[in-house]
N, C-alpha and C. Protein backbone atom coordinates (compact mmCIF):
# COMPACT_ATOMS: atom_id res chain seq x y z
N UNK A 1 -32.47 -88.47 105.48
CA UNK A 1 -32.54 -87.86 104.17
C UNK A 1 -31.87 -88.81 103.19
N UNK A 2 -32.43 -89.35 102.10
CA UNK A 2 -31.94 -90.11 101.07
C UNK A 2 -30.79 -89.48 100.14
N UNK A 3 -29.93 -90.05 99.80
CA UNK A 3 -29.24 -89.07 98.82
C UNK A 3 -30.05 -88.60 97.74
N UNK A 4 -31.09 -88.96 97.11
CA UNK A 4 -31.71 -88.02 96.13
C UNK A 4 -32.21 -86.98 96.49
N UNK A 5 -32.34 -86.79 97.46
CA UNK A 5 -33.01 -85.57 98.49
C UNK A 5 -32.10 -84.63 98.49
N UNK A 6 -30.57 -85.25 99.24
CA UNK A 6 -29.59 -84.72 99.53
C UNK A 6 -28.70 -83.59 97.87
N UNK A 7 -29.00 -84.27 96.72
CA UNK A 7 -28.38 -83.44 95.57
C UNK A 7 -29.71 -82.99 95.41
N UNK A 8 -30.62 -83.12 96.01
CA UNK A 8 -31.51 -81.94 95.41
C UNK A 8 -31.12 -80.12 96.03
N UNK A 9 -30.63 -80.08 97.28
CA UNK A 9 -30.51 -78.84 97.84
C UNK A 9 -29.41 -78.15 97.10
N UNK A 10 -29.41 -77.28 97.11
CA UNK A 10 -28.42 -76.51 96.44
C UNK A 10 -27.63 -75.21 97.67
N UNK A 11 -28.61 -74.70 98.39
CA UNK A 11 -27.82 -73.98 99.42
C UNK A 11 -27.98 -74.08 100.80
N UNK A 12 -27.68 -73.67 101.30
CA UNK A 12 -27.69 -74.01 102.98
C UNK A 12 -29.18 -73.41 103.18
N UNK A 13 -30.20 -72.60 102.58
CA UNK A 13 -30.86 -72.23 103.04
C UNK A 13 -31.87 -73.06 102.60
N UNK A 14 -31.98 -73.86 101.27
CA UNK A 14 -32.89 -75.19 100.88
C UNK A 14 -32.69 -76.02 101.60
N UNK A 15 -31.80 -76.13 102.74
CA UNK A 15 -31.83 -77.60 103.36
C UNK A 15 -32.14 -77.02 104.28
N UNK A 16 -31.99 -75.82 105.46
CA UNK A 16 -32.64 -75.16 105.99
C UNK A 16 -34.10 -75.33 106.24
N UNK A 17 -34.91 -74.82 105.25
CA UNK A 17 -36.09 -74.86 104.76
C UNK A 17 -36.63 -76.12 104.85
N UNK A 18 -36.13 -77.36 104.04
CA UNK A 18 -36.72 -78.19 103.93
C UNK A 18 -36.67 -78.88 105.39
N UNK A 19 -35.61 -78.97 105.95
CA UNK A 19 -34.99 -79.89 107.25
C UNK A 19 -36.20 -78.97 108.60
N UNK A 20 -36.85 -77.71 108.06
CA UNK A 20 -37.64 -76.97 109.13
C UNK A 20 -38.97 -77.35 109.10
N UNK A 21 -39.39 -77.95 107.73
CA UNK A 21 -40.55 -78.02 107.06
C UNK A 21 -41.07 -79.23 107.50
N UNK A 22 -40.09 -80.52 108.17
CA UNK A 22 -39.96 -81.63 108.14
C UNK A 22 -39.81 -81.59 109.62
N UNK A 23 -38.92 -81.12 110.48
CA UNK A 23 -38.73 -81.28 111.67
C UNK A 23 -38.73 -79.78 112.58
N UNK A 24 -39.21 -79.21 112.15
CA UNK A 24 -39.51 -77.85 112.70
C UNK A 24 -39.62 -77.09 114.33
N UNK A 25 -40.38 -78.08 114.94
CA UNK A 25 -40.42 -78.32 116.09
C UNK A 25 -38.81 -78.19 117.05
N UNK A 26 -38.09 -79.67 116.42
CA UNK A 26 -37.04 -80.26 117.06
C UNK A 26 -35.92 -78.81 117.30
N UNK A 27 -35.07 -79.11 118.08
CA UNK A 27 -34.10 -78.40 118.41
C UNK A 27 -33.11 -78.00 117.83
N UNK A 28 -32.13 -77.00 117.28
CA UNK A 28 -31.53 -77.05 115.88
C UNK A 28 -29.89 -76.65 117.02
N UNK A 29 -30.28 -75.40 117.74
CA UNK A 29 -29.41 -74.65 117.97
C UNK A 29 -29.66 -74.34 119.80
N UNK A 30 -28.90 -74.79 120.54
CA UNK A 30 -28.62 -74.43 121.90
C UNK A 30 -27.72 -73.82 122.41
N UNK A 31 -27.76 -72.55 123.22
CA UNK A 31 -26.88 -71.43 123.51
C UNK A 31 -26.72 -71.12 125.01
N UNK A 32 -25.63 -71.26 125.80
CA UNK A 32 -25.75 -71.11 126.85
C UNK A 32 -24.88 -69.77 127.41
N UNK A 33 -25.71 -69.10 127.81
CA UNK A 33 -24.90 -67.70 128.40
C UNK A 33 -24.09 -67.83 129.69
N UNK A 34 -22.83 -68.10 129.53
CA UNK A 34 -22.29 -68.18 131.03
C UNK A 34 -22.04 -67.50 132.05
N UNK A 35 -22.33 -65.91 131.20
CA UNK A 35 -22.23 -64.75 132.22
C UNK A 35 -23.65 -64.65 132.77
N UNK A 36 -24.86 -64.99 132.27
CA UNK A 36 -26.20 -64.68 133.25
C UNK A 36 -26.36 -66.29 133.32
N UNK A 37 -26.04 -67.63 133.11
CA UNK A 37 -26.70 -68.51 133.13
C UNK A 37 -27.87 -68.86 132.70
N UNK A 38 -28.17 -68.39 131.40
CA UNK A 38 -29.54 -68.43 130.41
C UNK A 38 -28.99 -69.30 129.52
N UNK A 39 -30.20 -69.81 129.05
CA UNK A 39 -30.20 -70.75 128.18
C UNK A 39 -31.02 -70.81 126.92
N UNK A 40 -30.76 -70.57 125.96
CA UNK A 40 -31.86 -70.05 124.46
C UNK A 40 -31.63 -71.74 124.01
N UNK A 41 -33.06 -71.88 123.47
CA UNK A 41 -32.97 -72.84 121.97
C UNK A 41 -33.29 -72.37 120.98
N UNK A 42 -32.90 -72.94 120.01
CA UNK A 42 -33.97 -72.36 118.92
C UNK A 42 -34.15 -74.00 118.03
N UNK A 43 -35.16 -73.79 117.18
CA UNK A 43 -35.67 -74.98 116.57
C UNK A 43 -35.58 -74.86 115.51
N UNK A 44 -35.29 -75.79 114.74
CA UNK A 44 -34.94 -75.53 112.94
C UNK A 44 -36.61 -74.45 112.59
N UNK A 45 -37.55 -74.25 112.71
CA UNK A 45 -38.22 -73.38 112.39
C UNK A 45 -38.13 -72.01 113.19
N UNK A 46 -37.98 -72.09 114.45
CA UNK A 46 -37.19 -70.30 114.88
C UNK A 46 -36.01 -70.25 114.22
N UNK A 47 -35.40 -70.65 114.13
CA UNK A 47 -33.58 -70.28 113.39
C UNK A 47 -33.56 -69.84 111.63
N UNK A 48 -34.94 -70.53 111.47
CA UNK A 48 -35.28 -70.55 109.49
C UNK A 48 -36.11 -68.89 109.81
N UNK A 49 -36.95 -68.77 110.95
CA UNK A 49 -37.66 -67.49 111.27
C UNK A 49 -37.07 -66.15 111.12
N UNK A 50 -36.00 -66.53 112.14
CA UNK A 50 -34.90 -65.41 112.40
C UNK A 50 -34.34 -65.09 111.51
N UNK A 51 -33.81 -66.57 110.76
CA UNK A 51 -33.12 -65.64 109.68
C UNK A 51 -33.53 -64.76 108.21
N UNK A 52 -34.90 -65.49 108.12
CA UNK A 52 -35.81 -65.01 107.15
C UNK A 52 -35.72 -63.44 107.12
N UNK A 53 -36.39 -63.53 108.41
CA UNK A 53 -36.81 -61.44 109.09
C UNK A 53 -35.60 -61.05 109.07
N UNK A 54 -34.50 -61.52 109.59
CA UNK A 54 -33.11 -60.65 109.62
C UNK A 54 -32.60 -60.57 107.89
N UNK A 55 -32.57 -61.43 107.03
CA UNK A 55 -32.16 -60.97 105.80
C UNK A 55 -33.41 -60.19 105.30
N UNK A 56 -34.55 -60.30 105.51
CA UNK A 56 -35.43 -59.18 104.59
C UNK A 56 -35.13 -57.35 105.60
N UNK A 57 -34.27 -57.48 106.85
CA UNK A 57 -34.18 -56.40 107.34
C UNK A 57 -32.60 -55.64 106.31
N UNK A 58 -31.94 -56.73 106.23
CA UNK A 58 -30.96 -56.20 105.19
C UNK A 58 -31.14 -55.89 103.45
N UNK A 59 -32.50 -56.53 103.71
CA UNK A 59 -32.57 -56.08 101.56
C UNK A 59 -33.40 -54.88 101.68
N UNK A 60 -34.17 -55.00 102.82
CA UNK A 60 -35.55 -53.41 102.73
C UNK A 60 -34.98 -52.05 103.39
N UNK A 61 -34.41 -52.26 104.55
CA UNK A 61 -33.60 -51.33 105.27
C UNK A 61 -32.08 -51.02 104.98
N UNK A 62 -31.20 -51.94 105.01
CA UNK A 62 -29.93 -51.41 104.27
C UNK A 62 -29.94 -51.71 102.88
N UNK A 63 -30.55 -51.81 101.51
CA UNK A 63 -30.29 -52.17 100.81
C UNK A 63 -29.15 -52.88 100.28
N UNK A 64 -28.89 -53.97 100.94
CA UNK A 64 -27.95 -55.53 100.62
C UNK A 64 -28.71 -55.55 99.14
N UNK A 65 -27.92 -56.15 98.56
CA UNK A 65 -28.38 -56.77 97.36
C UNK A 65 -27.55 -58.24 96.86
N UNK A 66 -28.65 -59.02 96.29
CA UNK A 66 -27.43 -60.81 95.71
C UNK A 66 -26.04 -60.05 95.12
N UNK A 67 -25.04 -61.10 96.14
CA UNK A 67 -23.75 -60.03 95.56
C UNK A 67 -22.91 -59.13 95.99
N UNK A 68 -24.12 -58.55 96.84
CA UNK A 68 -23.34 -57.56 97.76
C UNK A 68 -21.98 -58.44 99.01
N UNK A 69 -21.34 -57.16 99.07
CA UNK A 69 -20.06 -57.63 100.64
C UNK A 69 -20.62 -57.22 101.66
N UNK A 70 -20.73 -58.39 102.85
CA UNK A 70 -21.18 -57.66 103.88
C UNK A 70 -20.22 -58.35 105.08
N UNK A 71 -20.01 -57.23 106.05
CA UNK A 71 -18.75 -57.17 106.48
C UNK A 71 -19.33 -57.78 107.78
N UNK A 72 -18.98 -58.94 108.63
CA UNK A 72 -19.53 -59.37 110.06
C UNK A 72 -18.46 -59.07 110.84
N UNK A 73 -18.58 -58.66 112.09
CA UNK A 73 -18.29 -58.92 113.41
C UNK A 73 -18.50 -58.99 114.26
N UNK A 74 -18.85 -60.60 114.51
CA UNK A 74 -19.65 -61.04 115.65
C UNK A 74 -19.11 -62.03 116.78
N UNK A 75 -19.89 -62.23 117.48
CA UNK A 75 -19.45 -62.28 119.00
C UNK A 75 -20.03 -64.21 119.06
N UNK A 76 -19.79 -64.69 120.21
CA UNK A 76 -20.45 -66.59 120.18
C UNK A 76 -21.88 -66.21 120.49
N UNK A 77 -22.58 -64.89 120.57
CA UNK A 77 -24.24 -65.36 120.52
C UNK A 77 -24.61 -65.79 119.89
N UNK A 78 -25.86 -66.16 119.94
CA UNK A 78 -26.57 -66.91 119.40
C UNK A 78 -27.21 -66.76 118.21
N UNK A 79 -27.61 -65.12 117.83
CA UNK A 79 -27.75 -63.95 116.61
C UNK A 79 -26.76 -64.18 116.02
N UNK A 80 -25.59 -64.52 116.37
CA UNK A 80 -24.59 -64.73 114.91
C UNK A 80 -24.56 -65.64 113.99
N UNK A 81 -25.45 -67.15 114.63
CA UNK A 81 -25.85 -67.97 113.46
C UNK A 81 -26.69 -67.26 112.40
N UNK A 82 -28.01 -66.83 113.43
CA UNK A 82 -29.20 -65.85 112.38
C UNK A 82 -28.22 -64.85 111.50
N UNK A 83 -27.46 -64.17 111.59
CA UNK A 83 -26.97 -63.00 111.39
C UNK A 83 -26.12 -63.84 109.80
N UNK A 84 -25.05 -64.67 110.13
CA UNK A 84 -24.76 -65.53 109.34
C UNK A 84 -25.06 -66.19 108.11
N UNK A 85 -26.30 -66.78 108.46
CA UNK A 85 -27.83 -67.19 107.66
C UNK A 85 -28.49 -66.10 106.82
N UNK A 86 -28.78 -65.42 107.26
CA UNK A 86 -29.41 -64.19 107.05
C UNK A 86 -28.33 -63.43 105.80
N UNK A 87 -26.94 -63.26 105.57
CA UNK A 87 -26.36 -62.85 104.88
C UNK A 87 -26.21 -63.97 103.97
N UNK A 88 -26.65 -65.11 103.94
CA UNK A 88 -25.88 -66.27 103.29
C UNK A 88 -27.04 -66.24 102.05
């Protein structure tokens, strides 16, 4: 990414977006469960997915609104990046 690229983003979710749009495929996020021995990836376009659907589940279903406080407590899964994202 060039720095003119780089002052173009303004939030974590424009570089998100763009960095999914561009490399989408590639691997973003790897999670390993040590109590079952599973293993999740997700790819800068599942992780941009997840968090998409999980914040439109907080503006249509709980009515979140820009602004609103929203209170987390979460655990090292892997939903807490999405969950994270998703409020951001």
């Amino acid at each position: 990414m060039d720095s003119a690229e780089q002052h173009h983003h303004r939030t974590i979710t424009d570089l998100l977006t763009t960095r999914s749009r561009q490399e989408g495929h590639r691997p973003l996020v790897t999670y390993y469960d040590d109590i079952t021995g599973t293993r999740t990836e997700l790819s800068y376009a599942t992780l941009d997915n997840w968090a998409a659907k999980t914040a439109n589940l907080l503006v249509e279903e709980l009515d979140v609104g820009h602004g609103d406080t929203v209170g987390l407590d979460l655990d090292g899964h892997w939903t807490a990046a999405v969950i994270m994202l998703a409020c951001w």
